[in-house]
Protein backbone atom coordinates (compact mmCIF):
# COMPACT_ATOMS: atom_id res chain seq x y z
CA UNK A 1 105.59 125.95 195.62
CA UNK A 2 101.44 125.99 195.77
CA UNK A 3 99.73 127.27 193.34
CA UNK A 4 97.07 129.81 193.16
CA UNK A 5 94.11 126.74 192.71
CA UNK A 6 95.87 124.65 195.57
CA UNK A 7 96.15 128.14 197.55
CA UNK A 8 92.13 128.86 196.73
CA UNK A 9 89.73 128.85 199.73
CA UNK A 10 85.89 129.31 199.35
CA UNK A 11 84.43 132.03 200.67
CA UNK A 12 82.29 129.65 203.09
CA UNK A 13 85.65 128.53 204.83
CA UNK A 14 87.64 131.77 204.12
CA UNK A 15 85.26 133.71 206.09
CA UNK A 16 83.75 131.34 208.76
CA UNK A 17 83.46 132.98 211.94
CA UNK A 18 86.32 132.59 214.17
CA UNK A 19 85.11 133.92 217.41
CA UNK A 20 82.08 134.30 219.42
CA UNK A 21 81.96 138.39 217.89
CA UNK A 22 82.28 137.19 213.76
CA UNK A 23 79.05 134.92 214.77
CA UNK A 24 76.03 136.31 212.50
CA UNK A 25 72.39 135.93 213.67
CA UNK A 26 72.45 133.49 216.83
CA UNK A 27 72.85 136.46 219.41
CA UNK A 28 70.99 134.55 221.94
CA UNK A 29 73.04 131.60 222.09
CA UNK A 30 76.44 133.98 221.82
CA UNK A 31 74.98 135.67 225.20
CA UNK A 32 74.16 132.13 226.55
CA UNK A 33 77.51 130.47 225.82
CA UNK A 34 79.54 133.67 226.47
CA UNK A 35 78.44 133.86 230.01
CA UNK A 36 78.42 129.87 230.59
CA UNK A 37 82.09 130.36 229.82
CA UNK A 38 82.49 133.59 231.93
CA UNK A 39 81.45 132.18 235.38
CA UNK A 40 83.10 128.71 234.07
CA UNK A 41 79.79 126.37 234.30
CA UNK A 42 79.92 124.85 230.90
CA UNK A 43 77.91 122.00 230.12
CA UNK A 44 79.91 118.59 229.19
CA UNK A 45 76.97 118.16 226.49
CA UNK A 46 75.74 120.43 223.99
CA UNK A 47 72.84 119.46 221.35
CA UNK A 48 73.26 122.27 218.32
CA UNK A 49 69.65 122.30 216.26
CA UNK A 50 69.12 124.68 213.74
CA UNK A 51 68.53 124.06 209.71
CA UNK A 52 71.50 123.43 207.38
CA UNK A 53 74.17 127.01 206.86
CA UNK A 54 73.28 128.41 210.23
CA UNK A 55 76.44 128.12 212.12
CA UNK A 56 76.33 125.05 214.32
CA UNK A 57 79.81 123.21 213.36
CA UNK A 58 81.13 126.72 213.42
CA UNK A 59 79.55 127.59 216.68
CA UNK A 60 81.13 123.83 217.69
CA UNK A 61 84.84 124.75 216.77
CA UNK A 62 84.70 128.08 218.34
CA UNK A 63 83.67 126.10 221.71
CA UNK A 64 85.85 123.73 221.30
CA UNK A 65 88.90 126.81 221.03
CA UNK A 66 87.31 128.81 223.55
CA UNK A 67 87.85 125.86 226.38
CA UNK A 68 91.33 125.00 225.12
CA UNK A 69 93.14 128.71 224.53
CA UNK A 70 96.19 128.97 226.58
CA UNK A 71 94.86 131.90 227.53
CA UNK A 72 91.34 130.08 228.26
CA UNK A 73 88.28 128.84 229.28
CA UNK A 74 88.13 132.32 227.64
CA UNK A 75 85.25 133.87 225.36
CA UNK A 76 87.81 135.49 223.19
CA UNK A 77 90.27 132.92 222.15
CA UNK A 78 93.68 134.12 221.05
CA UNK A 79 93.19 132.44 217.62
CA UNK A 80 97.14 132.16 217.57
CA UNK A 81 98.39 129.65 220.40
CA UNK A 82 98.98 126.01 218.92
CA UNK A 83 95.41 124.63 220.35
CA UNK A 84 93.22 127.46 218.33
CA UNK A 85 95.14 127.54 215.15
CA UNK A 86 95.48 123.35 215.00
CA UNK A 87 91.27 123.41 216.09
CA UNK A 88 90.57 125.77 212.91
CA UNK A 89 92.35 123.44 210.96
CA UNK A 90 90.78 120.14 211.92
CA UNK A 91 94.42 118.73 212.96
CA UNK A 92 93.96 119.02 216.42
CA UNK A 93 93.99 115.51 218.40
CA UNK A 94 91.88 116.62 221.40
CA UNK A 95 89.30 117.67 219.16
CA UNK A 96 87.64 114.93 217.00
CA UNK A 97 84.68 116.09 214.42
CA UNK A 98 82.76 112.86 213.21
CA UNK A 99 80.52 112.77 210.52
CA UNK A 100 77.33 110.85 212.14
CA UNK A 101 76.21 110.14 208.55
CA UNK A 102 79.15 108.14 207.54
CA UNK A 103 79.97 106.81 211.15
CA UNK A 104 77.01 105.64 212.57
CA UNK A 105 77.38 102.35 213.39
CA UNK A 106 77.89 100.87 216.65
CA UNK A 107 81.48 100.11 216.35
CA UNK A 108 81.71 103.80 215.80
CA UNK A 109 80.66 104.76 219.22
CA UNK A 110 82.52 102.27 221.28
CA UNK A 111 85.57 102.79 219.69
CA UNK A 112 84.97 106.96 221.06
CA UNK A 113 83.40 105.52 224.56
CA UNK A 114 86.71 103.84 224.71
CA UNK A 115 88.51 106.56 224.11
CA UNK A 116 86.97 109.18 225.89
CA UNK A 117 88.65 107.55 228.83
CA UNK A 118 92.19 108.52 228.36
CA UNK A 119 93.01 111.77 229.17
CA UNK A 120 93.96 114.79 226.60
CA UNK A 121 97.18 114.61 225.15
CA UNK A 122 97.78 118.57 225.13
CA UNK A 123 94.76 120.34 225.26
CA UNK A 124 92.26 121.06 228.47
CA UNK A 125 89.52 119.34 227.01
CA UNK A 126 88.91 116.05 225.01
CA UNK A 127 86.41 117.37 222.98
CA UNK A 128 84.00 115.50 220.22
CA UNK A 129 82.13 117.15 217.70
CA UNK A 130 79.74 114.54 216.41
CA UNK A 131 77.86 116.37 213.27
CA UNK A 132 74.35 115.39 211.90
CA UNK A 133 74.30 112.75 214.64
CA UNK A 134 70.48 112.01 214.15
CA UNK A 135 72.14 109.80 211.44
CA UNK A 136 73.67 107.45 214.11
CA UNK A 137 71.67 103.97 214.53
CA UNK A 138 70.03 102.86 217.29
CA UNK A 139 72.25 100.59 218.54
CA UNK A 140 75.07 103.59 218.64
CA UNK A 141 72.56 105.59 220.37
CA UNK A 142 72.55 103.05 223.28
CA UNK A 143 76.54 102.80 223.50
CA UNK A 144 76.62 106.67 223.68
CA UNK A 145 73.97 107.05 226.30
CA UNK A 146 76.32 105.18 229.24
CA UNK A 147 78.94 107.85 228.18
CA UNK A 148 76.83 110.44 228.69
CA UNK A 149 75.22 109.73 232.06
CA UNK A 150 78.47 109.29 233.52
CA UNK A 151 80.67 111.51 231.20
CA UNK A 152 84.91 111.52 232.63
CA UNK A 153 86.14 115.18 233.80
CA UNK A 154 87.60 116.11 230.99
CA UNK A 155 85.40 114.95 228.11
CA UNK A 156 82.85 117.36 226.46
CA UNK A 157 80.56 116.12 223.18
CA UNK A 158 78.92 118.83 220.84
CA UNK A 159 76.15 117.44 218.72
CA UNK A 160 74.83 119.11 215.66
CA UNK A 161 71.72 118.12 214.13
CA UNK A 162 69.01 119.42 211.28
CA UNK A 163 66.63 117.07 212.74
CA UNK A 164 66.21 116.94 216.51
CA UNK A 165 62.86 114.82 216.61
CA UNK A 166 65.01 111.74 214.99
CA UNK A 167 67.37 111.61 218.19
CA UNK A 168 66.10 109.39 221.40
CA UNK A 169 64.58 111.43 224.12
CA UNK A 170 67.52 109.78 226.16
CA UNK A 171 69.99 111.24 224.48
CA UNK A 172 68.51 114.68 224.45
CA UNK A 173 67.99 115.04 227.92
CA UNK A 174 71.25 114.86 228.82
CA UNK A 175 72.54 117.80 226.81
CA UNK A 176 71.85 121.28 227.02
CA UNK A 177 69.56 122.57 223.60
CA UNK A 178 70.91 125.55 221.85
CA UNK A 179 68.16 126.19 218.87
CA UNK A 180 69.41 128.08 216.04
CA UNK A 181 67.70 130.78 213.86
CA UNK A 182 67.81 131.16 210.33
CA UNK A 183 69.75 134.32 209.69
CA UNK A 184 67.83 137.48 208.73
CA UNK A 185 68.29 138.63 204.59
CA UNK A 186 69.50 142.06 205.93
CA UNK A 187 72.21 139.91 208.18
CA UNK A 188 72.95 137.64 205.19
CA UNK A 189 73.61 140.85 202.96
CA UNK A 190 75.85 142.68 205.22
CA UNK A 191 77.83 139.88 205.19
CA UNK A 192 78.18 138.90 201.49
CA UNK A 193 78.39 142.98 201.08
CA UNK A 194 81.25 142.19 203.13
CA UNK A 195 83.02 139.74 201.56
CA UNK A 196 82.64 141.57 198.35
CA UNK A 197 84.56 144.57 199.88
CA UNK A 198 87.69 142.14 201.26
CA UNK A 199 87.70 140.14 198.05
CA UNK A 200 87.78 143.72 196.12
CA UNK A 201 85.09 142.79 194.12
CA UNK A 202 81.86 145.26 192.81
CA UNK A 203 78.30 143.17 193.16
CA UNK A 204 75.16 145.02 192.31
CA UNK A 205 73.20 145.38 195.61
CA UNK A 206 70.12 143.93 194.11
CA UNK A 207 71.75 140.86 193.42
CA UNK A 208 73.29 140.41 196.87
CA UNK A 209 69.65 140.82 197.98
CA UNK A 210 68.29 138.27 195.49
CA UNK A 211 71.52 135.72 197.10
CA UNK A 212 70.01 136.39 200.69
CA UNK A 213 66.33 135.93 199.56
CA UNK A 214 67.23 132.98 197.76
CA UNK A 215 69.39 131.40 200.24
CA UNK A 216 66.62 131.09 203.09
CA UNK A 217 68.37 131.79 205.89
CA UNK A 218 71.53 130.00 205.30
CA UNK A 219 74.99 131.79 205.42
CA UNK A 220 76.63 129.24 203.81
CA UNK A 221 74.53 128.52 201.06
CA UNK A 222 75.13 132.62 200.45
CA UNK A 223 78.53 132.79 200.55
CA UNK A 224 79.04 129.84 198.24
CA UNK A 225 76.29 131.18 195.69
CA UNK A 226 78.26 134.40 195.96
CA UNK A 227 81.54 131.86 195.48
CA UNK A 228 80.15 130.31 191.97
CA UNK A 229 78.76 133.59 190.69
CA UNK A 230 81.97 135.74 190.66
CA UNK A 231 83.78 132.25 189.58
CA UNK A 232 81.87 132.36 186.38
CA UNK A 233 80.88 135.60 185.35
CA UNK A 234 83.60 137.52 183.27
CA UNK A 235 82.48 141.13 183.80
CA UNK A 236 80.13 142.90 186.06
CA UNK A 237 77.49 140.53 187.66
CA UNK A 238 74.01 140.63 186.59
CA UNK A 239 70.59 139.49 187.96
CA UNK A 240 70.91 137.82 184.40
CA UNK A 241 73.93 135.55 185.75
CA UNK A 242 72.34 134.39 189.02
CA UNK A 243 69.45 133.59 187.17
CA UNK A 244 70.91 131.62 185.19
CA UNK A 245 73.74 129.86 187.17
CA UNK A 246 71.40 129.37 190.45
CA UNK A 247 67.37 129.48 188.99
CA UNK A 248 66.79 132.36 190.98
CA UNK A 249 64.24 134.37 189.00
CA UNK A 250 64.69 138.02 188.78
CA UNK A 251 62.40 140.06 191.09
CA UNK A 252 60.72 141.08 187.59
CA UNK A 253 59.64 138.11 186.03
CA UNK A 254 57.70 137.73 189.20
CA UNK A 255 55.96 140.72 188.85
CA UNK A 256 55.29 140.17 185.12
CA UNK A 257 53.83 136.54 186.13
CA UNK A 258 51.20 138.09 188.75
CA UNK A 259 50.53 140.64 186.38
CA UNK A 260 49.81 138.67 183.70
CA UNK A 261 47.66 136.73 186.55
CA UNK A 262 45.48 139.56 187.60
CA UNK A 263 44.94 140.38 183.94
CA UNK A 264 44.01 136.88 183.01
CA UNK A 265 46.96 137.01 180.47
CA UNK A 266 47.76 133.05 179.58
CA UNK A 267 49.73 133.84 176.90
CA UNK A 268 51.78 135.86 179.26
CA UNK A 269 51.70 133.38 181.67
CA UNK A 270 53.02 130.39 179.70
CA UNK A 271 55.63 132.45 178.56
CA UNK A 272 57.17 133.36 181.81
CA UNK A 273 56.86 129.73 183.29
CA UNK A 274 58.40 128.38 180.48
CA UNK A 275 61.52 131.84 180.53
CA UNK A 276 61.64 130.33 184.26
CA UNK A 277 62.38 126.53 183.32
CA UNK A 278 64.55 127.71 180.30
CA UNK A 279 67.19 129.51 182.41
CA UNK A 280 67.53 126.48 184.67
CA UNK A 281 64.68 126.52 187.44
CA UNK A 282 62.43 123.49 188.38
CA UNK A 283 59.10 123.56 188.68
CA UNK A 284 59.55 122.94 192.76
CA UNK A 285 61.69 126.10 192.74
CA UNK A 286 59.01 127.99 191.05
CA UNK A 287 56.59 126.84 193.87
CA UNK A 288 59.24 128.07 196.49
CA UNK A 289 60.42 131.35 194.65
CA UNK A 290 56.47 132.27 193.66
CA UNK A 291 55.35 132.04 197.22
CA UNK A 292 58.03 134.31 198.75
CA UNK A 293 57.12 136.62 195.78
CA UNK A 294 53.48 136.86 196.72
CA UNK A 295 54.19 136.77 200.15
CA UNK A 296 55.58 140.35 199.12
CA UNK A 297 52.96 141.37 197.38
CA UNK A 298 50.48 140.24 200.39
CA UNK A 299 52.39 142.24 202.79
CA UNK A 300 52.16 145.30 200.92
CA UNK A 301 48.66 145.06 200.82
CA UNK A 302 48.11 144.05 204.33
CA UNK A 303 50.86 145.99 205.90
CA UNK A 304 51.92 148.81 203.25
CA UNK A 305 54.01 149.82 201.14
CA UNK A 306 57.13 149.75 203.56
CA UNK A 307 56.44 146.21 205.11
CA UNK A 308 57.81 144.05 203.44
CA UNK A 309 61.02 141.74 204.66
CA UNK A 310 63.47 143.21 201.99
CA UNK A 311 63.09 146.53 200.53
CA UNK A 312 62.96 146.49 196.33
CA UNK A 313 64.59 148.49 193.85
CA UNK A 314 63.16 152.22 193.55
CA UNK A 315 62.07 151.19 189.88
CA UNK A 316 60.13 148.22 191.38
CA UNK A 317 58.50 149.91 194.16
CA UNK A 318 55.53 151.85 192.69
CA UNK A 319 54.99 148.75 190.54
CA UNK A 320 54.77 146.35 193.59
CA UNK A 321 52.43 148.55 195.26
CA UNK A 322 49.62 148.85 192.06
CA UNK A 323 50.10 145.09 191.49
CA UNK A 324 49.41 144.68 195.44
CA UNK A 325 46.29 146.99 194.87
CA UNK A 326 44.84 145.28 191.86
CA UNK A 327 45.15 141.46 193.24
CA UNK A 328 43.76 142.25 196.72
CA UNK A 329 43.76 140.45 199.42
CA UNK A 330 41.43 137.58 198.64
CA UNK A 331 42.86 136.72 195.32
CA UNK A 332 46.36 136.62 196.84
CA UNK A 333 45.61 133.93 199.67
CA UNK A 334 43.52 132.10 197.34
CA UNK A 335 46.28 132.00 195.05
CA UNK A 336 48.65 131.14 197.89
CA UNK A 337 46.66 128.48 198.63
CA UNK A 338 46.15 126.87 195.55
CA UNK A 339 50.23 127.20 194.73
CA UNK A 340 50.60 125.40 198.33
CA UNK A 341 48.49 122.16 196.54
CA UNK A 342 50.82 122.45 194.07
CA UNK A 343 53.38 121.14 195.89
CA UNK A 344 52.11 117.78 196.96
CA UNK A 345 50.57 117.22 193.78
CA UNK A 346 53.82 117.47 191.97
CA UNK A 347 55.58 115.43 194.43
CA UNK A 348 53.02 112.66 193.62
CA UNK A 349 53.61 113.43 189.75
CA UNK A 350 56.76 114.26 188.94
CA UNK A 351 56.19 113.34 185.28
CA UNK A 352 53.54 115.96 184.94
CA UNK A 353 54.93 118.62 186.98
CA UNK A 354 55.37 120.82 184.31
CA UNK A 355 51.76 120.87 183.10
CA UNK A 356 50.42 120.79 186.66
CA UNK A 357 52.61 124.38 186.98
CA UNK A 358 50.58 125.40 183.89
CA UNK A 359 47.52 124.58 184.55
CA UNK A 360 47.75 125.84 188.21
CA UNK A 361 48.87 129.21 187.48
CA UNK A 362 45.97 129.22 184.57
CA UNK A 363 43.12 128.51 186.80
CA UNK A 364 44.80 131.36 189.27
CA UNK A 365 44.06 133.91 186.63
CA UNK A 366 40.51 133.25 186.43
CA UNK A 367 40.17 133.14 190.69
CA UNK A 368 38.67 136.47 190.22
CA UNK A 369 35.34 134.99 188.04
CA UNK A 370 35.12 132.56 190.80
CA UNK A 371 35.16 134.88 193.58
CA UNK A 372 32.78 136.90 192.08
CA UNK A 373 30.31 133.95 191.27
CA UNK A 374 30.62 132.32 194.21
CA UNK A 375 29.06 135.53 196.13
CA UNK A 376 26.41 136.25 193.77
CA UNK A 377 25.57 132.89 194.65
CA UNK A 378 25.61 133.39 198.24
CA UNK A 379 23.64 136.97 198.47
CA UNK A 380 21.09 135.61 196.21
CA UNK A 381 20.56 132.49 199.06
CA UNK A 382 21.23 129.79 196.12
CA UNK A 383 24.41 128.34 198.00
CA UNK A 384 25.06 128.30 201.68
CA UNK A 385 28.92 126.70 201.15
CA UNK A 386 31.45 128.70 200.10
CA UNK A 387 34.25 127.89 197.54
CA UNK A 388 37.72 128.13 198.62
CA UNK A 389 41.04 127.50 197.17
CA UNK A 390 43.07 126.58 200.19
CA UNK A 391 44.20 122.33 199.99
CA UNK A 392 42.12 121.02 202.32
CA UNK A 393 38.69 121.32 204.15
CA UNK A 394 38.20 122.98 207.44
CA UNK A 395 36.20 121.78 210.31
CA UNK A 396 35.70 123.39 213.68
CA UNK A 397 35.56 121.59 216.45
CA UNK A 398 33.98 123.52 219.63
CA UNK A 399 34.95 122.63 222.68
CA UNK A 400 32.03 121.58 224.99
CA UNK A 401 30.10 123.89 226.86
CA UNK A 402 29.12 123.66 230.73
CA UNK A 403 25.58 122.56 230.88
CA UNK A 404 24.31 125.36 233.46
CA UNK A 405 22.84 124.18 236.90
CA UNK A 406 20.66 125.79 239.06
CA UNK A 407 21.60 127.59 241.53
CA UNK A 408 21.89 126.28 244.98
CA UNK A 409 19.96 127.74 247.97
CA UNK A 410 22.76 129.61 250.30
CA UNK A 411 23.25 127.37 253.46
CA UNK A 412 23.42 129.79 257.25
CA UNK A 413 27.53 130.02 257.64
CA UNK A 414 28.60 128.00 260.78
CA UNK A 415 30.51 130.20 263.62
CA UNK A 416 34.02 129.72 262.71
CA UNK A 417 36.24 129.00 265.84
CA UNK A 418 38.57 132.45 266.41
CA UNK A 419 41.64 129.93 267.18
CA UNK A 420 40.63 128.08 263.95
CA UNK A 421 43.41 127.56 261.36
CA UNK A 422 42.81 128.81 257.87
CA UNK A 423 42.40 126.05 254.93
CA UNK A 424 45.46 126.61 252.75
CA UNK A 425 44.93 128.44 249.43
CA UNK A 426 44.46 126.27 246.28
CA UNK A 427 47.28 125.78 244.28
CA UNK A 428 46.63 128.39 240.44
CA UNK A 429 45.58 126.19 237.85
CA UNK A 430 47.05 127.42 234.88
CA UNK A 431 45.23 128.52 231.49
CA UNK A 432 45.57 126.15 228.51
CA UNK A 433 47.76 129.33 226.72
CA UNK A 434 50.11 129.27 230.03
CA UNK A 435 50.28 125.50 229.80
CA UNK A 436 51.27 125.90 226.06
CA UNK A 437 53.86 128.40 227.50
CA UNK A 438 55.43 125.79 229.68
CA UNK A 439 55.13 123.01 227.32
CA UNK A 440 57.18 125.32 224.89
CA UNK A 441 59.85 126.07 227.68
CA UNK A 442 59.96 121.79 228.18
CA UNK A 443 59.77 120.56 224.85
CA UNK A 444 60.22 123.48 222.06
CA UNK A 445 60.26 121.44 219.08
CA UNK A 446 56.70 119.39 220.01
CA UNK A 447 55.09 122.50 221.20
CA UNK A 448 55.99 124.68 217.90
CA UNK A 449 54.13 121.91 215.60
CA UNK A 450 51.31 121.87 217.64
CA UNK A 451 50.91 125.66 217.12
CA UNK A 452 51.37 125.18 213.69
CA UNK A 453 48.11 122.76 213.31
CA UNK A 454 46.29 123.88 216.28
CA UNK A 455 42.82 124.37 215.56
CA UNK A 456 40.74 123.68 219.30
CA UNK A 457 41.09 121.59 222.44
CA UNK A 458 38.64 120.11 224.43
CA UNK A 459 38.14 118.82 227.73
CA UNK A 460 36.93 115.88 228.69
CA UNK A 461 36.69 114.11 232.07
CA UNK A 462 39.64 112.14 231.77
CA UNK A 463 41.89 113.53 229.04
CA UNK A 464 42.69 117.12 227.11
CA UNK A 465 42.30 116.47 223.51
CA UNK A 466 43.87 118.48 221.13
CA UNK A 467 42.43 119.00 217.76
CA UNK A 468 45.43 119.89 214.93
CA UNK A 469 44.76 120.26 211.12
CA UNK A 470 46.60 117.35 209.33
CA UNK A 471 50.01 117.14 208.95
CA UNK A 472 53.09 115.30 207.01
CA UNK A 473 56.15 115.13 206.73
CA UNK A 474 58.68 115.88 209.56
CA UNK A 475 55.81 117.63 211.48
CA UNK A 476 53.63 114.59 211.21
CA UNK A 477 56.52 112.28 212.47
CA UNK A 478 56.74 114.31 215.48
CA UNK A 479 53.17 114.29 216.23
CA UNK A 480 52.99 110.93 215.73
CA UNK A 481 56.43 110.11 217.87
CA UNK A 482 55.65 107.88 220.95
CA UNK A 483 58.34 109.18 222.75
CA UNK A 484 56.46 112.55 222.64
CA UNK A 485 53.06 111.12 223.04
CA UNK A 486 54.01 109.88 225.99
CA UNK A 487 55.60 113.49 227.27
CA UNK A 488 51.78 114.48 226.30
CA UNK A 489 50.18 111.89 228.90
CA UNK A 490 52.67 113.10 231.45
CA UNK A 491 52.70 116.34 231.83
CA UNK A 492 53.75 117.82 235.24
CA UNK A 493 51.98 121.04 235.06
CA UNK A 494 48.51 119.68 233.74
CA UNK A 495 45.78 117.86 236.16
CA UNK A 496 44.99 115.83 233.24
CA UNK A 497 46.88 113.74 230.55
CA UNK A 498 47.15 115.43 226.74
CA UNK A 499 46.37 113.70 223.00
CA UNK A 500 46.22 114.82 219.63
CA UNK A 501 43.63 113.85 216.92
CA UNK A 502 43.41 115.04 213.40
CA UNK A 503 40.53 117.16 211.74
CA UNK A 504 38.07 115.10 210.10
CA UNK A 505 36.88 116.29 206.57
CA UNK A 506 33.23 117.32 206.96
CA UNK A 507 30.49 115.23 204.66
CA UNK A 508 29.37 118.67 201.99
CA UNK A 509 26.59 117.96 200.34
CA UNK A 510 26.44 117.81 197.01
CA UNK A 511 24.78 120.51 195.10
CA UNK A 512 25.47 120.52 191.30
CA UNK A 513 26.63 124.71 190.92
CA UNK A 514 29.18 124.36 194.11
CA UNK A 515 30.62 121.00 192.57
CA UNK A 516 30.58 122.60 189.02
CA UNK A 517 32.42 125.47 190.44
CA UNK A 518 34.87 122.79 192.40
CA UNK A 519 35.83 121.37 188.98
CA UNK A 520 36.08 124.50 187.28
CA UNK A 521 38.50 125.97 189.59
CA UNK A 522 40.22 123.19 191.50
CA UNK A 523 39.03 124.56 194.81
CA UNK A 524 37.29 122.85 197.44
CA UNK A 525 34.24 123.53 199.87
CA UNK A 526 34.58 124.95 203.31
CA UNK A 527 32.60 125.15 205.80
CA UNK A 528 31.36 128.37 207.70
């Protein structure tokens, strides 16, 4: 007999989607894969790309049932016939998921290039699920790619991957991209509102809406917050309990921390950073969780009081609004800015990320002196500069301008012949924006970085070069990928090759009130 804990499913597998309808938040690739299936013109290679919780695997399995129903190729498998129940449970032998982290070797791959010869045993399809598969070396890269130039009838290989810039351009080619979305809060609620109401279970709606805030667009990081949280509370759930279990901070300690801000409050503020790390946050979820907080509060004063991504408690509203009022717009993105440095810093001192917090959050409080100094500086002529928060300096680069010619004398048109055949019409050359257009149709992942560091181009005689803010990271790596610098130089629909270089920091000079003011206020100098 099983019991009850061998019987237990979380709510992450209890309520995966089992068909194309339970899928959450990915409409566009439902509609894409739906009618791919309809007029029977599936792919044999699929790459999945989408962060972590999102539905890819999921999205795999239903695929992988939706080609080998009995009833199928069908969008709506039965769910019931031996191929779609054995498929949801991972027994099926036609359908082989591989973990690309732990089988990534080379051996790996041959052994399924071997056997992706031999034909299904029951099902339509021989199908291989291959998850993170950016994790697969090199070497397994190259035994793959002969499989998938020259893939047998009845094989079919869906790859899911977090980070699409780490797989060979080879590889990707051959597959058709699905790009997944992080699911919207209001999405993520429904569904954990959802569960609730099957498991028979009463959550607070403000802490199902604290879960999909916290849970950045991940389904499956919801559900199994939702999991632990009714696991270990023992009566009603509180914001209290997924504060504590998860270190998401209640919606008000936010609003007492930017309060305390705008009043320049550092007892306050000490207090609530150290409530924060108390209850079990870290000082790189108070970064994350403070940002989306003012992000809020930036909205409201930007867009009003009813535009902002999730809607707060009635007894929160009012409050959100004044706070909005009293920080303003400049203080916010200055703030913003200087929380932003506050993240790299503390990844290069981990030791002292706790005072960093402090004294960041500190020197926030007393933006407001700053701002005010720094334009009583500027009306009364004494400083051209002005002091910003933001991490690094800006520089413009302008593109070049057309030195203008004279103009040229109008020569006497020559008689054109009446039999004469007209010249044909210049191919359209296409604007930089409708180039960008078409480089995000060819390569999405390349072209969305370079929008997110984009500060100019210019043209020169031989070359476009394109000017981006700095970058690290994952962004930086695909900057600085050759395999995509080389897409750059050979672009079809531009007359001349592409390259990216980095901003420059300008040389400020040094004038003893701006630097005092740098020091003061950790801020740095940007140029107008």
């Amino acid at each position: 007999m099983t019991s009850p804990a061998q019987s237990y499913r979380v709510f992450a597998r209890k309520y995966r989607p089992r068909s194309f309808a339970e899928v959450i938040g990915q409409d566009h690739i439902v509609r894409a894969l739906s009618a791919a299936i309809d007029k029977q013109r599936v792919g044999q290679a699929y790459m999945l790309i989408g962060p972590r919780g999102v539905g890819k695997t999921t999205t795999a399995r239903i695929i992988a049932k939706s080609m080998n129903c009995l009833n199928g190729p069908t969008v709506t498998p039965c769910l019931e016939c031996p191929p779609c129940v054995e498929i949801e449970r991972g027994s099926d032998m036609d359908v082989i998921e591989i973990d690309g982290a732990s089988n990534n070797g080379v051996d790996d791959v041959r052994g399924i290039r071997d056997a992706v010869q031999t034909h299904p045993i029951r099902d339509r399809r021989k199908i291989y699920i291959i998850d993170e598969v950016q994790r697969l070396s090199g070497q397994a890269f190259d035994a793959l790619l002969k499989t998938l130039e020259e893939p047998p009838a009845h094989a079919m290989f869906l790859f899911a991957t977090t980070d699409p810039h780490k797989i060979p351009e080879t590889i990707v080619s051959r597959c058709q991209i699905f790009e997944f979305r992080r699911i919207r809060e209001v999405d993520v609620q429904a569904k954990l509102q959802f569960v609730c109401d099957q498991e028979g279970v009463v959550v607070p709606s403000e802490v199902l809406a604290a879960i999909s805030r916290g849970c950045r667009g991940g389904m499956r990081d919801a559900e199994s917050m939702l999991d632990q949280l009714l696991a270990t509370s023992d009566d009603e759930v509180t914001l209290d309990d997924l504060e504590s279990l998860s270190g998401l901070a209640r919606p008000e300690r936010w609003l007492r921390l930017f309060e305390a801000i705008a009043n320049d409050d550092p007892r306050v503020i000490l207090l609530e950073i150290a409530g924060f790390l108390e209850v079990g946050g870290t000082e790189r979820d108070f970064v994350e969780q403070s940002v989306d907080a003012l992000r809020d509060l930036l909205h409201v004063a930007l867009l009003g009081e009813d535009s902002i991504g999730v809607e707060p408690a009635p007894e929160r509203k009012q409050q959100m609004v004044e706070l909005a009022r009293t920080l303003g717009r400049d203080r916010m993105e200055g703030i913003m800015g200087m929380i932003f440095s506050l993240e790299s810093r503390i990844q290069r001192s981990p030791l002292g990320a706790r005072a960093l917090l402090e004294y960041t959050m500190l020197r926030a409080a007393r933006i407001n002196q700053f701002f005010e100094l720094a334009n009583l500086l500027n009306n009364d002529g004494t400083v051209q500069a002005a002091v910003t928060t933001p991490p690094t300096s800006r520089i413009a680069v302008a593109a070049p301008q057309p030195t203008p010619t004279p103009k040229a004398v109008p020569k006497p048109e020559a008689a054109v012949p009446k039999d004469a055949v007209p010249a044909p019409a210049a191919a359209p050359k296409l604007t930089f924006n409708e180039m960008m257009a078409q480089l995000t149709k060819e390569r999405p992942t390349l072209a969305a970085t370079i929008k997110s560091y984009f500060i100019t181009a210019e043209k020169t005689a031989t070359e476009v070069v394109l000017i981006l803010r700095q970058a690290n990271g994952a962004d930086l790596s695909v900057l600085e990928d050759p395999v995509e610098q080389r897409a750059l130089r050979e672009l079809s629909f531009s007359p001349l090759p592409w390259r990216i270089e980095f901003e420059v920091p300008p040389i400020i000079p040094v004038n003893p009130t701006v630097e005092s003011l740098v020091s003061e206020f950790d801020g740095q100098q940007e140029i107008e």
